[in-house]
C-alpha atoms as a PDB file:
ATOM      1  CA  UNK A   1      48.202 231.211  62.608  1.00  0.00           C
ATOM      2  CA  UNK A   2      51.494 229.416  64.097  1.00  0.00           C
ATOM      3  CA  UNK A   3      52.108 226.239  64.330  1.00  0.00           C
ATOM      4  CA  UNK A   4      52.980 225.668  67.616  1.00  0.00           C
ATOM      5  CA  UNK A   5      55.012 222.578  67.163  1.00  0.00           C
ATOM      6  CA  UNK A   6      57.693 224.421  64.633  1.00  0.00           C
ATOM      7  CA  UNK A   7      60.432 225.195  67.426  1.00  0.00           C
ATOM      8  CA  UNK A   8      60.225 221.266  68.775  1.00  0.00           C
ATOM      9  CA  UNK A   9      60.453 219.926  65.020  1.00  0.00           C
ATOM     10  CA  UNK A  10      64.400 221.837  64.673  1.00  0.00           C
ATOM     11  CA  UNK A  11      65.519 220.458  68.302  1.00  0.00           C
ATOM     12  CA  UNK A  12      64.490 216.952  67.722  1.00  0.00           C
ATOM     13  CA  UNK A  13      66.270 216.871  64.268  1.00  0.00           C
ATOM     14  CA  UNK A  14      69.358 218.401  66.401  1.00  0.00           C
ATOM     15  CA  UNK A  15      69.045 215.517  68.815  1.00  0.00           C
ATOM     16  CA  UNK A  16      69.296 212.758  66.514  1.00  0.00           C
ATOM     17  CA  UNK A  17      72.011 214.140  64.232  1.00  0.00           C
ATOM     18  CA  UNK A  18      74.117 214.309  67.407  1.00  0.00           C
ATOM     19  CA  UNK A  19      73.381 210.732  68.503  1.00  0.00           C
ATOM     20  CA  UNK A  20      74.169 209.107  65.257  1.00  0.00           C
ATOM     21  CA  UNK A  21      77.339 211.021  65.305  1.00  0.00           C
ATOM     22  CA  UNK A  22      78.775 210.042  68.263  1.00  0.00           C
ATOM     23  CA  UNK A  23      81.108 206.813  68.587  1.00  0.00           C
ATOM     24  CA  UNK A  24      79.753 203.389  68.398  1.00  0.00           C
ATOM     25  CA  UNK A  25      80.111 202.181  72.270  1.00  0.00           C
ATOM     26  CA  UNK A  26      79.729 205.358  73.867  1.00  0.00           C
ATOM     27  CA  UNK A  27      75.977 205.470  74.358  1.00  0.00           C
ATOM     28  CA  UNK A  28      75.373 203.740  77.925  1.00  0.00           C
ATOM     29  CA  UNK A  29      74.078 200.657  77.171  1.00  0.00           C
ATOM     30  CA  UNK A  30      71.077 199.568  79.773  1.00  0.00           C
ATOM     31  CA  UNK A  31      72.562 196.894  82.715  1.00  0.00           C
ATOM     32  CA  UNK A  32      71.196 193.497  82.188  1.00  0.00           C
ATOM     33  CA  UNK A  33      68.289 192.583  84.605  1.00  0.00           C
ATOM     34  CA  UNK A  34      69.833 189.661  87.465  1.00  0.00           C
ATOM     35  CA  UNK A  35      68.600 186.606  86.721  1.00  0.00           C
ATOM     36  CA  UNK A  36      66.282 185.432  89.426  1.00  0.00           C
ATOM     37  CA  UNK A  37      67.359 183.087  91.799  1.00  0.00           C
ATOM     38  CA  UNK A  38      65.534 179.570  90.475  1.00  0.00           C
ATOM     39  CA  UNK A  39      62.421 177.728  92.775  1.00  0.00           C
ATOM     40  CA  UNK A  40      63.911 175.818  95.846  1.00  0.00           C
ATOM     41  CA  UNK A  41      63.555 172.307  95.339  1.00  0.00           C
ATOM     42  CA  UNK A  42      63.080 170.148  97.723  1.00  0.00           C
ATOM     43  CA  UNK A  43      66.533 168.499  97.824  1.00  0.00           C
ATOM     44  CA  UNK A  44      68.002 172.506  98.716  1.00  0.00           C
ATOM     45  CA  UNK A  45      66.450 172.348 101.586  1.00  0.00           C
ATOM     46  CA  UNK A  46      66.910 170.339 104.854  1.00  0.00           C
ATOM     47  CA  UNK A  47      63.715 170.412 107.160  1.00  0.00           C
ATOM     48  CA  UNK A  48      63.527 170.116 111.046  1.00  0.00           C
ATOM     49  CA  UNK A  49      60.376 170.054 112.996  1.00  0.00           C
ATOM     50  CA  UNK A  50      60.154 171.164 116.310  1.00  0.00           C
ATOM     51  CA  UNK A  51      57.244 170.379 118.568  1.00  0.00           C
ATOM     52  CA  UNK A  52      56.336 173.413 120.499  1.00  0.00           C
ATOM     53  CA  UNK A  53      55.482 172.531 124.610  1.00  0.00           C
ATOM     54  CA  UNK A  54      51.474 171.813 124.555  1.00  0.00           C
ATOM     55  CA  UNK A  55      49.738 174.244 127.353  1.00  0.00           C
ATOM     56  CA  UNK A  56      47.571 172.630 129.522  1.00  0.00           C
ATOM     57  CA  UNK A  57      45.177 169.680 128.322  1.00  0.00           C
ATOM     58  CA  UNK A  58      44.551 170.591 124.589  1.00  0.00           C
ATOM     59  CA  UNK A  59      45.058 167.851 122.165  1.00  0.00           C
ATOM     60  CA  UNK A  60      46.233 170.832 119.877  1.00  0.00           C
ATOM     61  CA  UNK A  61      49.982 170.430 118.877  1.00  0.00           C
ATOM     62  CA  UNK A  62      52.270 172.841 117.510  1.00  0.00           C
ATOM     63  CA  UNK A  63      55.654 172.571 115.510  1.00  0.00           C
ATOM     64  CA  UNK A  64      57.759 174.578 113.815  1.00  0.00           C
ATOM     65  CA  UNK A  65      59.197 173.673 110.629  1.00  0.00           C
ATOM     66  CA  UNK A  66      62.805 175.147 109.647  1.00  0.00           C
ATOM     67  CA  UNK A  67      63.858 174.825 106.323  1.00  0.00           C
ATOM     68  CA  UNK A  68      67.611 175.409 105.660  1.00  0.00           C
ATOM     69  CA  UNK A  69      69.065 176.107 102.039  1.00  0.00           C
ATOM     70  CA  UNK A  70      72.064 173.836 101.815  1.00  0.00           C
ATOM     71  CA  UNK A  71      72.460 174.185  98.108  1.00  0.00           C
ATOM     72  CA  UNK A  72      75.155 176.393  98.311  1.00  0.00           C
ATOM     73  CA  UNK A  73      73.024 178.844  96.006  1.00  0.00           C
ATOM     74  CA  UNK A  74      70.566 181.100  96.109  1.00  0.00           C
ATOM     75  CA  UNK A  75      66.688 180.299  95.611  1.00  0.00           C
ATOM     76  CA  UNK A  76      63.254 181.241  96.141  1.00  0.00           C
ATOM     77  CA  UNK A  77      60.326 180.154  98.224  1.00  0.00           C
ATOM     78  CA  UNK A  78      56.312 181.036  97.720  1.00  0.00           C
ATOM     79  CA  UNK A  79      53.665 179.719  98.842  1.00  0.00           C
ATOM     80  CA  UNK A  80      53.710 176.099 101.175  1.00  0.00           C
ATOM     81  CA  UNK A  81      55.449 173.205 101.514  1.00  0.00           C
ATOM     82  CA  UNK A  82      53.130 169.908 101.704  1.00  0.00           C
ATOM     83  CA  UNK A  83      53.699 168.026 104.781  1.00  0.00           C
ATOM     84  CA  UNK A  84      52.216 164.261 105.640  1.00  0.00           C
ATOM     85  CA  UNK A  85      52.542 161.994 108.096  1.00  0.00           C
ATOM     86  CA  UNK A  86      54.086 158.818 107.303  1.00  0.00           C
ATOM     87  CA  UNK A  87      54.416 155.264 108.716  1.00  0.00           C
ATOM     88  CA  UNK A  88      57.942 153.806 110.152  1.00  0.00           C
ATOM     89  CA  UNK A  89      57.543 151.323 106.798  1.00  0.00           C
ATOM     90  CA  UNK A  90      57.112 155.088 104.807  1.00  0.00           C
ATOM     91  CA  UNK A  91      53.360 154.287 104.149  1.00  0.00           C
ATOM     92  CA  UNK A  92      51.784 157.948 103.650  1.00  0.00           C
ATOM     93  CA  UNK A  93      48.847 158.097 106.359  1.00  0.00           C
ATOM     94  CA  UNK A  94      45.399 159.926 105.038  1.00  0.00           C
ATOM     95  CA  UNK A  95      45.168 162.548 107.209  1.00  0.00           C
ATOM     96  CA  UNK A  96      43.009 165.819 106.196  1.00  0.00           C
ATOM     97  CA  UNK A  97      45.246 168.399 105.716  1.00  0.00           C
ATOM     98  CA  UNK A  98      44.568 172.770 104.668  1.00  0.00           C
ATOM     99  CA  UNK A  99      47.407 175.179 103.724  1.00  0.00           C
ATOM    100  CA  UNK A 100      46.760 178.314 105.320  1.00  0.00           C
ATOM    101  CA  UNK A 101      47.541 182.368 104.467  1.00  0.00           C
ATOM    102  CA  UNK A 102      48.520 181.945 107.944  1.00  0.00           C
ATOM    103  CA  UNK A 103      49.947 183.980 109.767  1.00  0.00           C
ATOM    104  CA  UNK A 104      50.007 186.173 106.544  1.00  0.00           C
ATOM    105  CA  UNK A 105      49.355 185.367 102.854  1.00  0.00           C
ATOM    106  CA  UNK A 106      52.382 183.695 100.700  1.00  0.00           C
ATOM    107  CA  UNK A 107      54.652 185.319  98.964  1.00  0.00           C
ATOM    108  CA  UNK A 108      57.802 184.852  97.579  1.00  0.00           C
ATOM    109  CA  UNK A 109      61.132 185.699  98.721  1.00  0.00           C
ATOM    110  CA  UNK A 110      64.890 184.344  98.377  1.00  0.00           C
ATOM    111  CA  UNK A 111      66.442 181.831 100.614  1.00  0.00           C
ATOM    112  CA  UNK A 112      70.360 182.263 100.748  1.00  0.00           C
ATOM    113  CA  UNK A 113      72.675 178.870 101.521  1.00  0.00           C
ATOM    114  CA  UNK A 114      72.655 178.401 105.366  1.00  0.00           C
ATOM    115  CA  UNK A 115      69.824 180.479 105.703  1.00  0.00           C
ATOM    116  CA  UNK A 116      65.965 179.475 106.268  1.00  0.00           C
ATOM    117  CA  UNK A 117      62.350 179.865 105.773  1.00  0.00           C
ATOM    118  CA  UNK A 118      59.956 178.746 108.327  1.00  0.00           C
ATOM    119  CA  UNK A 119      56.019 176.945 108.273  1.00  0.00           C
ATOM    120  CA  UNK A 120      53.757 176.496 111.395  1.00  0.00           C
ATOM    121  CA  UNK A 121      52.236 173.307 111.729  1.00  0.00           C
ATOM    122  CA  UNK A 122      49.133 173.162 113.905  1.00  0.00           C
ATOM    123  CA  UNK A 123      47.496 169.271 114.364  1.00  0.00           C
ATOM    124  CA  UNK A 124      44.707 167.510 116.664  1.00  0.00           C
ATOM    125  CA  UNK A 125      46.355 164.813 118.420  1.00  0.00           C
ATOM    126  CA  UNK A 126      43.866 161.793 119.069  1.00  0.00           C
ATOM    127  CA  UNK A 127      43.974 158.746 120.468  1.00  0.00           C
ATOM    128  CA  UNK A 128      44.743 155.546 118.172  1.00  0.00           C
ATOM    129  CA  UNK A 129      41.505 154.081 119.174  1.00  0.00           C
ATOM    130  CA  UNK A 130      39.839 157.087 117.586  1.00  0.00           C
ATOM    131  CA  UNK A 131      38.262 156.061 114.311  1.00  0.00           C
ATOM    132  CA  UNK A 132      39.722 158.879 112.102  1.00  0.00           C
ATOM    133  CA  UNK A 133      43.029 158.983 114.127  1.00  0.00           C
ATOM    134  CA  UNK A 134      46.250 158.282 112.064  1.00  0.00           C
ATOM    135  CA  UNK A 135      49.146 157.252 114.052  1.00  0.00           C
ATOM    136  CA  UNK A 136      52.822 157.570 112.280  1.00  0.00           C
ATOM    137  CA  UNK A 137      56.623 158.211 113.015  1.00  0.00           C
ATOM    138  CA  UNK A 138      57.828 160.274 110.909  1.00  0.00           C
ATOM    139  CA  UNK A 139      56.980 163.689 109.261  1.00  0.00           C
ATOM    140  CA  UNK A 140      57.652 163.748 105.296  1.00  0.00           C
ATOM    141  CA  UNK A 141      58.076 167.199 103.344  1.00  0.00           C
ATOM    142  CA  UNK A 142      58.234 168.893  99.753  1.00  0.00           C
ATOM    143  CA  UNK A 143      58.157 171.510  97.880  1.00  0.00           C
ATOM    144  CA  UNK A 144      56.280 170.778  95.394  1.00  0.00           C
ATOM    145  CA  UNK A 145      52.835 168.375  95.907  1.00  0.00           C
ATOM    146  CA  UNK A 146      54.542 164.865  96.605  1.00  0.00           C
ATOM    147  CA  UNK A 147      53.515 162.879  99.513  1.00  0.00           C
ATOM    148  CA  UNK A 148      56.793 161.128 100.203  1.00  0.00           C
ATOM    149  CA  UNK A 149      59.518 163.310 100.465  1.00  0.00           C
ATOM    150  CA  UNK A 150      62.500 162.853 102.518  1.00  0.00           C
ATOM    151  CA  UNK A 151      61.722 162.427 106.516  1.00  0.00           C
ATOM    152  CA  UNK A 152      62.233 165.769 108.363  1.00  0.00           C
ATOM    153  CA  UNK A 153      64.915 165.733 111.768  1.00  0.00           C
ATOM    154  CA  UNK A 154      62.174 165.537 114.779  1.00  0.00           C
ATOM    155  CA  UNK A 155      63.363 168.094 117.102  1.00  0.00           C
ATOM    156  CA  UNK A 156      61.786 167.921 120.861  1.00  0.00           C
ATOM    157  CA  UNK A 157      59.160 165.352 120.481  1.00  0.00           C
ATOM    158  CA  UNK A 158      59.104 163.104 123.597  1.00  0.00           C
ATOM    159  CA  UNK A 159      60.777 160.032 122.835  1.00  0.00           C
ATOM    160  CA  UNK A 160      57.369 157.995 122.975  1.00  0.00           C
ATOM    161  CA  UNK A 161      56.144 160.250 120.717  1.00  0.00           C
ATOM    162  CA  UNK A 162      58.604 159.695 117.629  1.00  0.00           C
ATOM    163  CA  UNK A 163      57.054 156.589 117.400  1.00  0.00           C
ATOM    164  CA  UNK A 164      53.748 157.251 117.927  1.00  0.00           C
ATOM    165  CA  UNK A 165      52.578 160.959 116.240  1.00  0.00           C
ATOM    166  CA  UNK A 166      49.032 160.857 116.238  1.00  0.00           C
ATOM    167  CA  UNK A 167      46.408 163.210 114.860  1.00  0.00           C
ATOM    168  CA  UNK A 168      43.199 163.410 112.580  1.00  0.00           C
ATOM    169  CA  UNK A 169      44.051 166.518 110.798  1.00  0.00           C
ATOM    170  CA  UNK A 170      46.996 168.655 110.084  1.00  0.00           C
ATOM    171  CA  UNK A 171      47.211 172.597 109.111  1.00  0.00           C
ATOM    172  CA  UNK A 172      50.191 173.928 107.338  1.00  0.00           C
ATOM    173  CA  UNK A 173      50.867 177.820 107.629  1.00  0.00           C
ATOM    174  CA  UNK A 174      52.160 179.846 105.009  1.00  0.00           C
ATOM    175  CA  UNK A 175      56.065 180.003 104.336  1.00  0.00           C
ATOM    176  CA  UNK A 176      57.935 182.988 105.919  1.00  0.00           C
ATOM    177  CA  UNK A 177      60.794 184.618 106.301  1.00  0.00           C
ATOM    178  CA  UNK A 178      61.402 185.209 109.863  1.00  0.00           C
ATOM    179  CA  UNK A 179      60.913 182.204 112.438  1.00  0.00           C
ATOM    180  CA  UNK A 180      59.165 184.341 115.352  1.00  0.00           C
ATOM    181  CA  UNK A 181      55.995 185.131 112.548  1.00  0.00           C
ATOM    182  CA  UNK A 182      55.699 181.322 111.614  1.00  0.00           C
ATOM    183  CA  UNK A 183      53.329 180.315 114.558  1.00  0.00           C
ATOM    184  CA  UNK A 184      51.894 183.701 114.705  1.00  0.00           C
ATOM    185  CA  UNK A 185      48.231 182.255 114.148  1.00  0.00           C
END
């Protein structure tokens, strides 16, 4: 009987006696893999937050939160930013808050300098006689989990209500690429 595997054993040993003949350097060598771009922290990133128009008589408020890269680098986003409402003395106020895979589950994705990811906020307003109604005037943000990060620009909020943000739970959406998806829930 033949051994089938007789013709493959003569080409292989061809193969290799070619390849450790030929000149050092002259064998493609494989491209290095790009490093990724590193986590954005939340000093890359300047945050604005602007209040969407309420419709009608709902006490539901929404924002939009802008984040632009302005660490003159590359980096990468995934996942949510933590958000709080804070006092004008920068005491963090206890409201409830949920991160969302809203309007579509997190994922990551790179932010280039002057560019931006987006987050919808969604929040109950109340009113400050309401027992589990938190009244603040600013909004804080991070990347990470910290509760007081730096103060986010308030863009469009009447001016009565820069001082005077109220509401007794907050709802962060998922961070995305493209501004028009953010509030997309």
């Amino acid at each position: 009987m033949r051994n089938p595997s007789r013709p493959v054993i003569p080409a292989l040993a061809t193969i290799l006696a070619l390849t450790a003949c030929a000149e050092p350097g002259t064998v493609p060598t494989p491209a290095a893999a790009e490093a990724p771009a590193p986590a954005c922290l939340t000093s890359d990133l300047e945050a604005t937050v602007t209040l969407r128009t309420a419709t009608g008589t709902s006490p539901e408020r929404t924002a939009l939160v802008t984040l632009i890269n302005v660490a003159g680098q590359d980096c990468t986003v995934d996942g949510w930013l933590t958000v709080t409402l804070a006092t004008a003395g920068r005491r963090v106020l206890p409201v409830p808050t949920t991160k969302l895979d809203e309007p579509a589950p997190a994922h990551e994705f790179v932010v280039r300098p002057h560019q931006a990811a987006y987050a919808g906020l969604r929040w109950t307003s109340c009113a400050r006689t309401e027992e589990d109604c938190h009244a603040g005037g600013t909004l804080r943000y991070d990347m990470g989990q910290s509760k007081d990060g730096p103060a986010a620009v308030l863009a469009d909020f009447p001016t009565s209500r820069r001082n005077g943000i109220t509401m007794n739970e907050l709802r962060i959406g998922s961070l995305q690429q493209f501004s028009d998806r953010a509030l997309d829930w």
